[in-house]
PDB file of N, CA and C in Angstrom:
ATOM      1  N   UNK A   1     -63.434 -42.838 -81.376  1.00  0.00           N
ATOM      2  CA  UNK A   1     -62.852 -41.958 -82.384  1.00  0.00           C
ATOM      3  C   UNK A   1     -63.769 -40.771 -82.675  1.00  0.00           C
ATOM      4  N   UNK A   2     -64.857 -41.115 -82.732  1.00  0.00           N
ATOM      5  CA  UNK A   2     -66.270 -40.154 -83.033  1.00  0.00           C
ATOM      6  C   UNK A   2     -65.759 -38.546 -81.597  1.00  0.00           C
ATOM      7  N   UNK A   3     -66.038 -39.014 -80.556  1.00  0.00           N
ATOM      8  CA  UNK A   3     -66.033 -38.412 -79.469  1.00  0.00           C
ATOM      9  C   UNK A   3     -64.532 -37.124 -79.504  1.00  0.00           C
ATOM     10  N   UNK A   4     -63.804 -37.707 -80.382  1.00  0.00           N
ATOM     11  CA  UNK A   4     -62.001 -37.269 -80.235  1.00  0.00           C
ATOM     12  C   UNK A   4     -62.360 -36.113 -81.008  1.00  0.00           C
ATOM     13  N   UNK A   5     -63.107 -36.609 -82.466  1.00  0.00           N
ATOM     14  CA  UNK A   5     -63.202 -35.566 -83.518  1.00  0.00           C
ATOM     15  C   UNK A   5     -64.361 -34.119 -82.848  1.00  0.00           C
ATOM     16  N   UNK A   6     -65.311 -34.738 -82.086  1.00  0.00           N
ATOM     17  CA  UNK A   6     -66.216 -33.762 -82.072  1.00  0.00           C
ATOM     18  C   UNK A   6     -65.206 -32.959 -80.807  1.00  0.00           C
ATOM     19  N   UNK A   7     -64.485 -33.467 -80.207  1.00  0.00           N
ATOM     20  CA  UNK A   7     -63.708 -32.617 -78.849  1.00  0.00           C
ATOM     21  C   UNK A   7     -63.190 -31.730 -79.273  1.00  0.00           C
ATOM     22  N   UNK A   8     -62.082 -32.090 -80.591  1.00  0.00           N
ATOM     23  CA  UNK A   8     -61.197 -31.248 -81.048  1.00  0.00           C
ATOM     24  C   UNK A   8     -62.038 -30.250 -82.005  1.00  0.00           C
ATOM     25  N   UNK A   9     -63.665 -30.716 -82.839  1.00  0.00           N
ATOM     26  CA  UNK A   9     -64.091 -29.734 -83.125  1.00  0.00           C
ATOM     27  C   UNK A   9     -64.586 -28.728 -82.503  1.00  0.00           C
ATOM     28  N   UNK A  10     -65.393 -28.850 -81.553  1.00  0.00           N
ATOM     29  CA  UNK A  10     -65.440 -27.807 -80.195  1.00  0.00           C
ATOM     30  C   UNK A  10     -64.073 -27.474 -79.471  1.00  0.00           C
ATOM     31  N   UNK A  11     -63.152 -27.889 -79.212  1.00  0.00           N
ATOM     32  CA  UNK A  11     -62.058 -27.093 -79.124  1.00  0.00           C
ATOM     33  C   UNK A  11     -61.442 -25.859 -79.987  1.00  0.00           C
ATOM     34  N   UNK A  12     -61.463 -26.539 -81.149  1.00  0.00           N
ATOM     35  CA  UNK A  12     -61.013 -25.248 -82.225  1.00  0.00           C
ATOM     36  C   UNK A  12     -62.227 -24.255 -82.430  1.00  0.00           C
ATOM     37  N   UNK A  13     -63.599 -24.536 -82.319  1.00  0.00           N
ATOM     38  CA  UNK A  13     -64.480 -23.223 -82.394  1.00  0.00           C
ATOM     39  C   UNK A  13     -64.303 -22.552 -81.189  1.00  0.00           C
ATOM     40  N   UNK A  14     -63.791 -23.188 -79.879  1.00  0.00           N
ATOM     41  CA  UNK A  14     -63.711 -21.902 -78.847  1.00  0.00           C
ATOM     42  C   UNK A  14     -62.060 -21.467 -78.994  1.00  0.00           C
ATOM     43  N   UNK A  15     -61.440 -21.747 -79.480  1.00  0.00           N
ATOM     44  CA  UNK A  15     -60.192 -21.568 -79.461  1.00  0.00           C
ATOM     45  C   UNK A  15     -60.153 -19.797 -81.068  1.00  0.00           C
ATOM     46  N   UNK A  16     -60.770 -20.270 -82.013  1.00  0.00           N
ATOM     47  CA  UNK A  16     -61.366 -18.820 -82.898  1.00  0.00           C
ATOM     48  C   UNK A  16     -61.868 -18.504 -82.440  1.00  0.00           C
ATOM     49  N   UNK A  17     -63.223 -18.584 -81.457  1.00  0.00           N
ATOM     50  CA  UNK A  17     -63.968 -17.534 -80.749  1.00  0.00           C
ATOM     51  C   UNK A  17     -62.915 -16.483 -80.124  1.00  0.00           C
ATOM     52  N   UNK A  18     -62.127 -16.978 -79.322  1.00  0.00           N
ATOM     53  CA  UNK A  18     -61.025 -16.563 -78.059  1.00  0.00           C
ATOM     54  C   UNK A  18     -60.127 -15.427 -79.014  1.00  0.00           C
ATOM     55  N   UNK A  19     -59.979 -16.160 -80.035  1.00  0.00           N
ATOM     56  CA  UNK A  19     -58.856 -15.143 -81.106  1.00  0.00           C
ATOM     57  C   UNK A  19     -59.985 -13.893 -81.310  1.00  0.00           C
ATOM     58  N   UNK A  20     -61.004 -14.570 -82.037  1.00  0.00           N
ATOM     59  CA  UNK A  20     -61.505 -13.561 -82.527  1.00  0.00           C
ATOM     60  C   UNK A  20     -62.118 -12.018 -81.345  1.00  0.00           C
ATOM     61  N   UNK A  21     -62.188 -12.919 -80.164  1.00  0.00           N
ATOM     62  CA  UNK A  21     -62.411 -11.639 -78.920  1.00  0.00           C
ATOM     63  C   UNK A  21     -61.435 -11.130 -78.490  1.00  0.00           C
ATOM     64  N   UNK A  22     -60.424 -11.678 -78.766  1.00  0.00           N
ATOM     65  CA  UNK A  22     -59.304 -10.952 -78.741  1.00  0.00           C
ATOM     66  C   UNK A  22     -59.075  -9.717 -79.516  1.00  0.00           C
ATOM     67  N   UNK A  23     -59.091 -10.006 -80.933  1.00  0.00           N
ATOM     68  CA  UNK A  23     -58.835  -8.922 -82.133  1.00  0.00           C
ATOM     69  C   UNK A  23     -59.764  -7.813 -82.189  1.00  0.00           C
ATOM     70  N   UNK A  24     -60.988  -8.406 -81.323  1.00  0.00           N
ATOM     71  CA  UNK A  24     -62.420  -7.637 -81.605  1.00  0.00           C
ATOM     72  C   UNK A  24     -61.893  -6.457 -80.526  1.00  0.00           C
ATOM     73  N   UNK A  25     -61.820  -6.551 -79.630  1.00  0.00           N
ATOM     74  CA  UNK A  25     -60.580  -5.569 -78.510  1.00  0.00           C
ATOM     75  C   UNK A  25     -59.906  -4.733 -78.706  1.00  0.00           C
ATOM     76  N   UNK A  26     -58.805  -5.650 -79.575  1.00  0.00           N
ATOM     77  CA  UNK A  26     -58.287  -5.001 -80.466  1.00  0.00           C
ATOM     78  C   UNK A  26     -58.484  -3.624 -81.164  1.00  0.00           C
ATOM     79  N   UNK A  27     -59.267  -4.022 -82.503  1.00  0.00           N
ATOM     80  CA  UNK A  27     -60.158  -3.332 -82.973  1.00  0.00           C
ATOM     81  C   UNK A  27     -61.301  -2.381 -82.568  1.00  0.00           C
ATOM     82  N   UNK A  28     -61.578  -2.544 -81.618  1.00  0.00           N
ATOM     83  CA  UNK A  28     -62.267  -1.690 -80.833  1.00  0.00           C
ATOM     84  C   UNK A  28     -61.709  -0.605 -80.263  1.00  0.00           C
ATOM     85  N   UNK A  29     -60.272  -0.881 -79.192  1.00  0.00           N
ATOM     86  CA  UNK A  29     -59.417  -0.010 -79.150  1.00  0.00           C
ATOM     87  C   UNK A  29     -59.044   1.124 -80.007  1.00  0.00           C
ATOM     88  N   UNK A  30     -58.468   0.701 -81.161  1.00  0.00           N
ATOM     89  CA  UNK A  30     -58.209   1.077 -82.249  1.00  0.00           C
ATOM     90  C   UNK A  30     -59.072   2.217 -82.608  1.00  0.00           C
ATOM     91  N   UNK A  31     -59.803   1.735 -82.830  1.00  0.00           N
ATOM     92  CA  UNK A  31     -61.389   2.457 -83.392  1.00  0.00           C
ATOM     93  C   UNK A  31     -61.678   4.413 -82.248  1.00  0.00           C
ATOM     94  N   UNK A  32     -61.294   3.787 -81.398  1.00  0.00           N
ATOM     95  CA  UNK A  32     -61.319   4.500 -80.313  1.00  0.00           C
ATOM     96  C   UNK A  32     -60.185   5.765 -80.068  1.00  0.00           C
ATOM     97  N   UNK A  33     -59.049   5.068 -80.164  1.00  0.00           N
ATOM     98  CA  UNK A  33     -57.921   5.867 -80.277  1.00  0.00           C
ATOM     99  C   UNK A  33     -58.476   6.845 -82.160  1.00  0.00           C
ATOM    100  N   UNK A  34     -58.573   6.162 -82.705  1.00  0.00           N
ATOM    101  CA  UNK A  34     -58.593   6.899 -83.957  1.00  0.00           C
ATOM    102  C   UNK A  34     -59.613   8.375 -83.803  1.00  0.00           C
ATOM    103  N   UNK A  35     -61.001   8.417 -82.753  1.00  0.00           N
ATOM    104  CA  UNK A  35     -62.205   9.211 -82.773  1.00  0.00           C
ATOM    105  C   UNK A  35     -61.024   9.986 -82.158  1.00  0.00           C
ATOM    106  N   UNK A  36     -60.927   9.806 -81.005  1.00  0.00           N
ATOM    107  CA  UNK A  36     -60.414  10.719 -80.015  1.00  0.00           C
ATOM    108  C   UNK A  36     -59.598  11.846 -80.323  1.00  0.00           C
ATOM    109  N   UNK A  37     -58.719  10.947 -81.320  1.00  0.00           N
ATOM    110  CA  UNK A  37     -57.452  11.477 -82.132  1.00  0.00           C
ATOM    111  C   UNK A  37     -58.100  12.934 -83.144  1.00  0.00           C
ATOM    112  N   UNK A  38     -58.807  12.033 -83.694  1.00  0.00           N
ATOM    113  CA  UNK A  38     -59.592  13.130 -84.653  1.00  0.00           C
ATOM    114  C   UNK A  38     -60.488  14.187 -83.711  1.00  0.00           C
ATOM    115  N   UNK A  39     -60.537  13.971 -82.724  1.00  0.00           N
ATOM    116  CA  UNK A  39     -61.198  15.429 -82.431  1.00  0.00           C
ATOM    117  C   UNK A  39     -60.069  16.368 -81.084  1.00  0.00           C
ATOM    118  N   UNK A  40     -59.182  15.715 -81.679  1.00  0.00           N
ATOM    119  CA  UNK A  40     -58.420  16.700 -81.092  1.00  0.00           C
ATOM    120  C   UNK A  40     -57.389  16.388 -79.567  1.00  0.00           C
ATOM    121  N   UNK A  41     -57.498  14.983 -79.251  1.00  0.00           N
ATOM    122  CA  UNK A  41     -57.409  14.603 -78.086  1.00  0.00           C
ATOM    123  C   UNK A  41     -55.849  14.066 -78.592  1.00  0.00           C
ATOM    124  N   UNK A  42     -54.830  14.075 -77.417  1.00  0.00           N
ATOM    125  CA  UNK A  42     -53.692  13.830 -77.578  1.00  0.00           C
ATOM    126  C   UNK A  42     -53.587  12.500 -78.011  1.00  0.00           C
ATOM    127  N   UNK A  43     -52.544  11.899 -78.743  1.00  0.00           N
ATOM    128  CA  UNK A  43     -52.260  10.291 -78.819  1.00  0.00           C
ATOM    129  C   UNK A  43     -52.085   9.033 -77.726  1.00  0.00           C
ATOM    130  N   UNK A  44     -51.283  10.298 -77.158  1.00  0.00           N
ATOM    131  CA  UNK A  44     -51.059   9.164 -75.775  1.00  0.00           C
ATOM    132  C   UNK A  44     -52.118   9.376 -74.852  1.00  0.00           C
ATOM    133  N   UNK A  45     -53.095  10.376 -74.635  1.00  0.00           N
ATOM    134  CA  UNK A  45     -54.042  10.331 -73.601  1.00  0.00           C
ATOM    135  C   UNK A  45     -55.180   9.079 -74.340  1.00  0.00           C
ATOM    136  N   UNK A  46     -55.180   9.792 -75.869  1.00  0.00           N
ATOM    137  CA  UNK A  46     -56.147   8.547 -76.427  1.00  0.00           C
ATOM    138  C   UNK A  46     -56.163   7.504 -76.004  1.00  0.00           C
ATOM    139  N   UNK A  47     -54.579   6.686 -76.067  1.00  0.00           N
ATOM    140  CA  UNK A  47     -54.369   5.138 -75.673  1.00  0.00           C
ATOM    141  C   UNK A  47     -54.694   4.843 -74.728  1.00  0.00           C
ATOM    142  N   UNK A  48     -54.398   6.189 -73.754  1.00  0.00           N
ATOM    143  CA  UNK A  48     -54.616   4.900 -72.235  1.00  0.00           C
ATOM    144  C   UNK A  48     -56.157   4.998 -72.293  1.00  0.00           C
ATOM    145  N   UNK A  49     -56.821   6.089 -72.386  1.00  0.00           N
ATOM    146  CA  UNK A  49     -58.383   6.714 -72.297  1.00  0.00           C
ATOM    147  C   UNK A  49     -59.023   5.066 -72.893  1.00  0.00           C
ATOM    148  N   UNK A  50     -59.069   4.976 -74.135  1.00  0.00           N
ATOM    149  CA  UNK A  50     -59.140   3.603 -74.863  1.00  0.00           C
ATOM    150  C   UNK A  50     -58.833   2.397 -74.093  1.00  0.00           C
ATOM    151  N   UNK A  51     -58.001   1.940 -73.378  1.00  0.00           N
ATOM    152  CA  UNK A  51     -57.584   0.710 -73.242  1.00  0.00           C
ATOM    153  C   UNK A  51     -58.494   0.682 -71.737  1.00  0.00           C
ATOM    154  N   UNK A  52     -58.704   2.251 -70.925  1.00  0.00           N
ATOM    155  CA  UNK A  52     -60.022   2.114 -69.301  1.00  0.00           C
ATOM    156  C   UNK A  52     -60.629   1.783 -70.505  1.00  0.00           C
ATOM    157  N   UNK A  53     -61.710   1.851 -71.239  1.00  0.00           N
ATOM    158  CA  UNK A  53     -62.775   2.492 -71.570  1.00  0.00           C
ATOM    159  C   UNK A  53     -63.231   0.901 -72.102  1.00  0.00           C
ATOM    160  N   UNK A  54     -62.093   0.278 -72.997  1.00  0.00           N
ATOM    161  CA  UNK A  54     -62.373  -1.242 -73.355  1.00  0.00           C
ATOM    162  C   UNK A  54     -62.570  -1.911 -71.985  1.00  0.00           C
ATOM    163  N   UNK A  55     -61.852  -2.027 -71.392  1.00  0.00           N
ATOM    164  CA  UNK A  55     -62.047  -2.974 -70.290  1.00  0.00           C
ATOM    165  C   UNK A  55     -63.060  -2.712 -69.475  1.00  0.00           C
ATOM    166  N   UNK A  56     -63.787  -1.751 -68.895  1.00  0.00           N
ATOM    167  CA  UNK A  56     -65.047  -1.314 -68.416  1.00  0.00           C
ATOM    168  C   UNK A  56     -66.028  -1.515 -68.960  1.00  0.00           C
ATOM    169  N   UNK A  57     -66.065  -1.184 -70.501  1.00  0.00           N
ATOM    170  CA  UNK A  57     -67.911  -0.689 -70.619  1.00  0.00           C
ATOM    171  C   UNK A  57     -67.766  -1.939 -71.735  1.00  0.00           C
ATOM    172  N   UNK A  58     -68.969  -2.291 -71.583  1.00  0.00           N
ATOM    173  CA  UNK A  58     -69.182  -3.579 -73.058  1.00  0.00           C
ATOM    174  C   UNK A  58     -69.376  -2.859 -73.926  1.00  0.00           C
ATOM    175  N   UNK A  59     -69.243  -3.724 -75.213  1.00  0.00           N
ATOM    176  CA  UNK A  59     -69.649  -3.283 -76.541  1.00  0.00           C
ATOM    177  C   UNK A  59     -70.728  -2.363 -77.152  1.00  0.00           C
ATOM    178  N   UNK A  60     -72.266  -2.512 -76.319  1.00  0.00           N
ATOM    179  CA  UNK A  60     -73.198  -2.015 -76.807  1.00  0.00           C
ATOM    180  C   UNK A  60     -73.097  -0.220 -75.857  1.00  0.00           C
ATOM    181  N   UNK A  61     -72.121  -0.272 -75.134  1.00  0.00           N
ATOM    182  CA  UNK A  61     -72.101   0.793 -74.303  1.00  0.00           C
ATOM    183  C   UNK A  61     -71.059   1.752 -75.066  1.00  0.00           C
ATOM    184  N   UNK A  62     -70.034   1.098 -75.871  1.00  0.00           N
ATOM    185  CA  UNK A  62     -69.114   2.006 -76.396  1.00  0.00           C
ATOM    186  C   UNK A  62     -69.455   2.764 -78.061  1.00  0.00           C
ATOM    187  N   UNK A  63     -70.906   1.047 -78.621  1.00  0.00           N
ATOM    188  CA  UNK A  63     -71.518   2.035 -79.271  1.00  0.00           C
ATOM    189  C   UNK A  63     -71.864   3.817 -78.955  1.00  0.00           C
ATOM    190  N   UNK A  64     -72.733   3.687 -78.041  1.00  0.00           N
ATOM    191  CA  UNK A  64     -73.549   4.472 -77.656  1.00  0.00           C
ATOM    192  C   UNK A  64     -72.992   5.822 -77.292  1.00  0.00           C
ATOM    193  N   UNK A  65     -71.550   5.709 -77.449  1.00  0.00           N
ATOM    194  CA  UNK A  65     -70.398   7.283 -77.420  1.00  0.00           C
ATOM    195  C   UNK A  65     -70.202   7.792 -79.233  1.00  0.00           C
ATOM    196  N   UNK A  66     -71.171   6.949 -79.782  1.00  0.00           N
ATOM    197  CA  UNK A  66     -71.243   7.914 -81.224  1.00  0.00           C
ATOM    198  C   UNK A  66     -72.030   8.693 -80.861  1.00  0.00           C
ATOM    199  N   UNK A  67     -73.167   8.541 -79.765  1.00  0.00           N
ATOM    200  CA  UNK A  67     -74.267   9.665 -80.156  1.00  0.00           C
ATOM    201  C   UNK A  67     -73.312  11.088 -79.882  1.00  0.00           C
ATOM    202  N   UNK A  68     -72.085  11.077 -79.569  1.00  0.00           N
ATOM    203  CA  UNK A  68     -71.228  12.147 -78.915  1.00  0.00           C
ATOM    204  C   UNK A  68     -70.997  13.372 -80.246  1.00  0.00           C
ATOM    205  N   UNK A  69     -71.101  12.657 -81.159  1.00  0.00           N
ATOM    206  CA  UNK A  69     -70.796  12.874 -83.043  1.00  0.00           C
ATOM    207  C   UNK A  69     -71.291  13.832 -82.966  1.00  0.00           C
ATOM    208  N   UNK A  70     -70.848  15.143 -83.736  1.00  0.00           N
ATOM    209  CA  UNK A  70     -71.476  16.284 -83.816  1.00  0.00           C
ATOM    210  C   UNK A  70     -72.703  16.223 -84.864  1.00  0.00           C
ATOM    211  N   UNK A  71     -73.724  16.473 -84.328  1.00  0.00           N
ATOM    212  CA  UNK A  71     -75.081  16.380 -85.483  1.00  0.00           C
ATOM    213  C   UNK A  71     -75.258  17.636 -86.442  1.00  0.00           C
ATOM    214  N   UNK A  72     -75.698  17.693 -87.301  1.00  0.00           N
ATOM    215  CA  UNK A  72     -75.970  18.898 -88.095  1.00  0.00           C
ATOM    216  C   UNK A  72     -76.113  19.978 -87.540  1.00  0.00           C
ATOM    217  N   UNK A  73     -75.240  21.285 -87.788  1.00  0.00           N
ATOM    218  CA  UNK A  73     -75.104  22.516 -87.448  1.00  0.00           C
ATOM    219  C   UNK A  73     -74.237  22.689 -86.210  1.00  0.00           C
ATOM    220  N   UNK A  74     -73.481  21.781 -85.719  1.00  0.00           N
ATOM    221  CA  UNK A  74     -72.938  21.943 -84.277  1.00  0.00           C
ATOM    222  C   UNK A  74     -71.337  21.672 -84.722  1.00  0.00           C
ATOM    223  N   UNK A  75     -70.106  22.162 -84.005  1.00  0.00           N
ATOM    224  CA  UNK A  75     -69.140  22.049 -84.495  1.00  0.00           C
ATOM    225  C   UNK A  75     -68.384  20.850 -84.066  1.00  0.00           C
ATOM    226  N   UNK A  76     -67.288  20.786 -84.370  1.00  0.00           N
ATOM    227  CA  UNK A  76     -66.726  18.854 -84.020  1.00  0.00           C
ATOM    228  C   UNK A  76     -66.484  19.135 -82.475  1.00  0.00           C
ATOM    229  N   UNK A  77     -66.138  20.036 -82.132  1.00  0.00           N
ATOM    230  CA  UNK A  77     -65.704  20.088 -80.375  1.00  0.00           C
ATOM    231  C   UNK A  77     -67.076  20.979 -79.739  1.00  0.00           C
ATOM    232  N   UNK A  78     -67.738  20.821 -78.685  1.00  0.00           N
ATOM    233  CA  UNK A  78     -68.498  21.231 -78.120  1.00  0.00           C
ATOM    234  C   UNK A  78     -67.820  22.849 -78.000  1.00  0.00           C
ATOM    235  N   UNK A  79     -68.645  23.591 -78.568  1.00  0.00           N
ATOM    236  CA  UNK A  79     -67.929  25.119 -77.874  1.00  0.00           C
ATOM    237  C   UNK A  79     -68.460  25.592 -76.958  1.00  0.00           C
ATOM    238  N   UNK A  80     -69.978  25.051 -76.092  1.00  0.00           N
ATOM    239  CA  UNK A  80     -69.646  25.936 -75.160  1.00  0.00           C
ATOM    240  C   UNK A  80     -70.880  24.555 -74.154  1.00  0.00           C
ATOM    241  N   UNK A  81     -70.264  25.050 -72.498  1.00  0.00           N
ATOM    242  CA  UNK A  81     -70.742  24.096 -71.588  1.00  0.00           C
ATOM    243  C   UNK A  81     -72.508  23.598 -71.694  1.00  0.00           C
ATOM    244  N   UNK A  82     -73.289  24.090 -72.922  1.00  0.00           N
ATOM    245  CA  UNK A  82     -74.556  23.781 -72.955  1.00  0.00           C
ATOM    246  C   UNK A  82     -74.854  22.720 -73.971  1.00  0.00           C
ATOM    247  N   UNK A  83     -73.844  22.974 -75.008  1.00  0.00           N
ATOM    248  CA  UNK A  83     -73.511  22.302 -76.269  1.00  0.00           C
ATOM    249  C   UNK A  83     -73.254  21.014 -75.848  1.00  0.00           C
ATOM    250  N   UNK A  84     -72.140  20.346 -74.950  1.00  0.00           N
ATOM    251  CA  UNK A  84     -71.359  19.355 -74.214  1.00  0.00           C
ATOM    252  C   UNK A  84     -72.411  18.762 -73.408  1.00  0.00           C
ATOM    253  N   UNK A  85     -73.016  19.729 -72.652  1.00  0.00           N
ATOM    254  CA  UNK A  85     -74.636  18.842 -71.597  1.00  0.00           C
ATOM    255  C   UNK A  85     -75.299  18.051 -72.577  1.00  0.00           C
ATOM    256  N   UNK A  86     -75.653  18.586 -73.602  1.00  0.00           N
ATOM    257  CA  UNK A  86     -76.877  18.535 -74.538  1.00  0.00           C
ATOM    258  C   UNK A  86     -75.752  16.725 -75.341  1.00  0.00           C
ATOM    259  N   UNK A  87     -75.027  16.824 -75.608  1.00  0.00           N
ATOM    260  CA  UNK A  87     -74.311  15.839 -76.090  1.00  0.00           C
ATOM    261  C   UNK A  87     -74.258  14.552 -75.344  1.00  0.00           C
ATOM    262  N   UNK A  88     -74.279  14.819 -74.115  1.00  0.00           N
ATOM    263  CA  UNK A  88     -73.849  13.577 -72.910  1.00  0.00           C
ATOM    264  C   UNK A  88     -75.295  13.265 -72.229  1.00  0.00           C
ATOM    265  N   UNK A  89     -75.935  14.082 -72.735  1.00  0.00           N
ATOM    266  CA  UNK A  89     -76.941  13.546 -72.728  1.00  0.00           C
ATOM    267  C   UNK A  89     -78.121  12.109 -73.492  1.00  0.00           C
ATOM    268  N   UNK A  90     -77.714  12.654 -74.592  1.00  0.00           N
ATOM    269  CA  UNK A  90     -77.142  11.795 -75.964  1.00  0.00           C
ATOM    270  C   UNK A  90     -77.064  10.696 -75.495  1.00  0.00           C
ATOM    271  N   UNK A  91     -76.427  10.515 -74.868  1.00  0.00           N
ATOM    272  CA  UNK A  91     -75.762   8.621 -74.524  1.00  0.00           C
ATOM    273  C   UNK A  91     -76.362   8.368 -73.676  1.00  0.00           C
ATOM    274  N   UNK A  92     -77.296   8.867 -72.870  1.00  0.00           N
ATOM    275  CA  UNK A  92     -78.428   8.315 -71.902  1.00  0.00           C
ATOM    276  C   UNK A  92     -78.005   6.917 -71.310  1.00  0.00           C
ATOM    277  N   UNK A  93     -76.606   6.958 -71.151  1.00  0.00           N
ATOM    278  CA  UNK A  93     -76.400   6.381 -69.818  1.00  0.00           C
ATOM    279  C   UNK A  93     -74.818   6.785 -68.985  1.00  0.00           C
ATOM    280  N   UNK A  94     -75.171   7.115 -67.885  1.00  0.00           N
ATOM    281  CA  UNK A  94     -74.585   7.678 -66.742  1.00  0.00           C
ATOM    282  C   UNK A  94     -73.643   6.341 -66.854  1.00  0.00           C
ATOM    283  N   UNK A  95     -73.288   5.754 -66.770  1.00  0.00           N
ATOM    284  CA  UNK A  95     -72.202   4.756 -66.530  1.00  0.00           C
ATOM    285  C   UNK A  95     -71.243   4.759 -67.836  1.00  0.00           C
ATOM    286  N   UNK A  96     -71.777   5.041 -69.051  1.00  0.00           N
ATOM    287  CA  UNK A  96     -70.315   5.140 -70.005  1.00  0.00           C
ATOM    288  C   UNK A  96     -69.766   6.544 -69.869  1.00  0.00           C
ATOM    289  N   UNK A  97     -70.909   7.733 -69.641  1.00  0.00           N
ATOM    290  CA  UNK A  97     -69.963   8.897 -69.565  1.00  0.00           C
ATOM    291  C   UNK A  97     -69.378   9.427 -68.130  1.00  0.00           C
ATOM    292  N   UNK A  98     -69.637   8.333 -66.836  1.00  0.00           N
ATOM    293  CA  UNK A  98     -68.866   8.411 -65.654  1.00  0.00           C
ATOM    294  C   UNK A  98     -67.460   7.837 -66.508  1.00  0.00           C
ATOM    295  N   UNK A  99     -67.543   6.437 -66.885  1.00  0.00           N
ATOM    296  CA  UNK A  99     -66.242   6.010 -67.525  1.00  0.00           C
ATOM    297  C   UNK A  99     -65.452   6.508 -67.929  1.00  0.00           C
ATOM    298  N   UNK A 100     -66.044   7.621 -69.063  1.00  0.00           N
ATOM    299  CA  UNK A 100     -65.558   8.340 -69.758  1.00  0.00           C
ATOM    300  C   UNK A 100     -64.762   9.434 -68.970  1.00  0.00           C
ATOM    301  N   UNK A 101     -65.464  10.274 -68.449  1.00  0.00           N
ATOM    302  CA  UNK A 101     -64.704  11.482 -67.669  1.00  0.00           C
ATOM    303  C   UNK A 101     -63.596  11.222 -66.728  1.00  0.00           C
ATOM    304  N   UNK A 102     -64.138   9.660 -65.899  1.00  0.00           N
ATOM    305  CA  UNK A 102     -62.891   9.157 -65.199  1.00  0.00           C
ATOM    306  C   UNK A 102     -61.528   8.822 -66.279  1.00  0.00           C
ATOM    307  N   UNK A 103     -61.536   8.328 -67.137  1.00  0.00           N
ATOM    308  CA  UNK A 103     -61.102   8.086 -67.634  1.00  0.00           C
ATOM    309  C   UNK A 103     -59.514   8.552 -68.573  1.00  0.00           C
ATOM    310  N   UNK A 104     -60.348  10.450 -68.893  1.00  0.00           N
ATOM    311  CA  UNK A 104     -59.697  11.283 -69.180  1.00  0.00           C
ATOM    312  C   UNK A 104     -59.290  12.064 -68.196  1.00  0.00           C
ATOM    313  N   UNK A 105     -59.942  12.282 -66.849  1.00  0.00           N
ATOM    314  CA  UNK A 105     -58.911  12.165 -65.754  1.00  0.00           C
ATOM    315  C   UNK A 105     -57.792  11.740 -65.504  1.00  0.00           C
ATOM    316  N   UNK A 106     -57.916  10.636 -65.164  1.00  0.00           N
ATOM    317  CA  UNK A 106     -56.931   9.644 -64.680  1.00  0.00           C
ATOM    318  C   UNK A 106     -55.707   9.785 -65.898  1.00  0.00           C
ATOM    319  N   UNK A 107     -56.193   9.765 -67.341  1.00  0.00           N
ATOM    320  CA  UNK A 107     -55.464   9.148 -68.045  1.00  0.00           C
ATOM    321  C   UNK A 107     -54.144  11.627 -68.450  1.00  0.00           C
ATOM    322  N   UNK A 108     -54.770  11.860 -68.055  1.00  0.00           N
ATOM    323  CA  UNK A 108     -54.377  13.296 -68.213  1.00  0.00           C
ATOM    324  C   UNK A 108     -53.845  13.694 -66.665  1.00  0.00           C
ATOM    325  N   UNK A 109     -53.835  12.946 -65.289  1.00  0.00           N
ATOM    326  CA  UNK A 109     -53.083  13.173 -64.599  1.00  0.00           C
ATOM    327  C   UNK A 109     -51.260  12.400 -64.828  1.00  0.00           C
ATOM    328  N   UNK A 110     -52.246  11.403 -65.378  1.00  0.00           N
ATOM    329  CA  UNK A 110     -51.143   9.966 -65.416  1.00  0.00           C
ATOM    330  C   UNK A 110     -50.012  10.362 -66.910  1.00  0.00           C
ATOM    331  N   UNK A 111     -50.073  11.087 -67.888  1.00  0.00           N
ATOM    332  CA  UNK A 111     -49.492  11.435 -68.547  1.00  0.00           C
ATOM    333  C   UNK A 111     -48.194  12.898 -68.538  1.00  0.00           C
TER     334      UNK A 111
END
């Protein structure tokens, strides 16, 4: 009986884990579509852009597209091609902003 209870208690903690990585996805998405949105990026390019961008890069990588945030004195959209270097640089790593550019590619042919 001992063995039944502890099964089904480790069952149900991976069974909320599973939900909860689910929603976290979710939410992440979300989160994503909302930046994009706000700086100007279409709705529907947002979604799909968001849904490559979850499934590719982990969590600590999609942090790392705040450093994109306009810092003091700079405007919300890069205005000019030195402004945008200087930004993507920022994220000091070549694999979320390959993601990224593929991303809005693909997702701006595909629309």
């Amino acid at each position: 009986m001992r063995k039944v209870v502890i099964i089904l208690a480790l069952l149900a903690i991976g069974v909320g884990a599973l939900v909860f990585y689910l929603n976290l996805d979710s939410w992440t998405e979300d989160r994503i579509v909302t930046e994009l949105t706000t700086r100007g990026v279409p709705k529907p390019m947002a979604d799909c852009m968001a849904t490559r961008m979850v499934e590719r890069l982990s969590p600590r990588q999609l942090a790392k597209l705040e450093r994109l945030r306009p810092q003091d004195g700079e405007a919300d959209v890069p205005v000019s091609i030195a402004e945008l270097l200087e930004r993507l640089r920022r994220v000091d790593d070549p694999e979320v902003v390959e993601v990224t550019g593929s991303a809005a590619a693909v997702c701006a042919f595909s629309i």
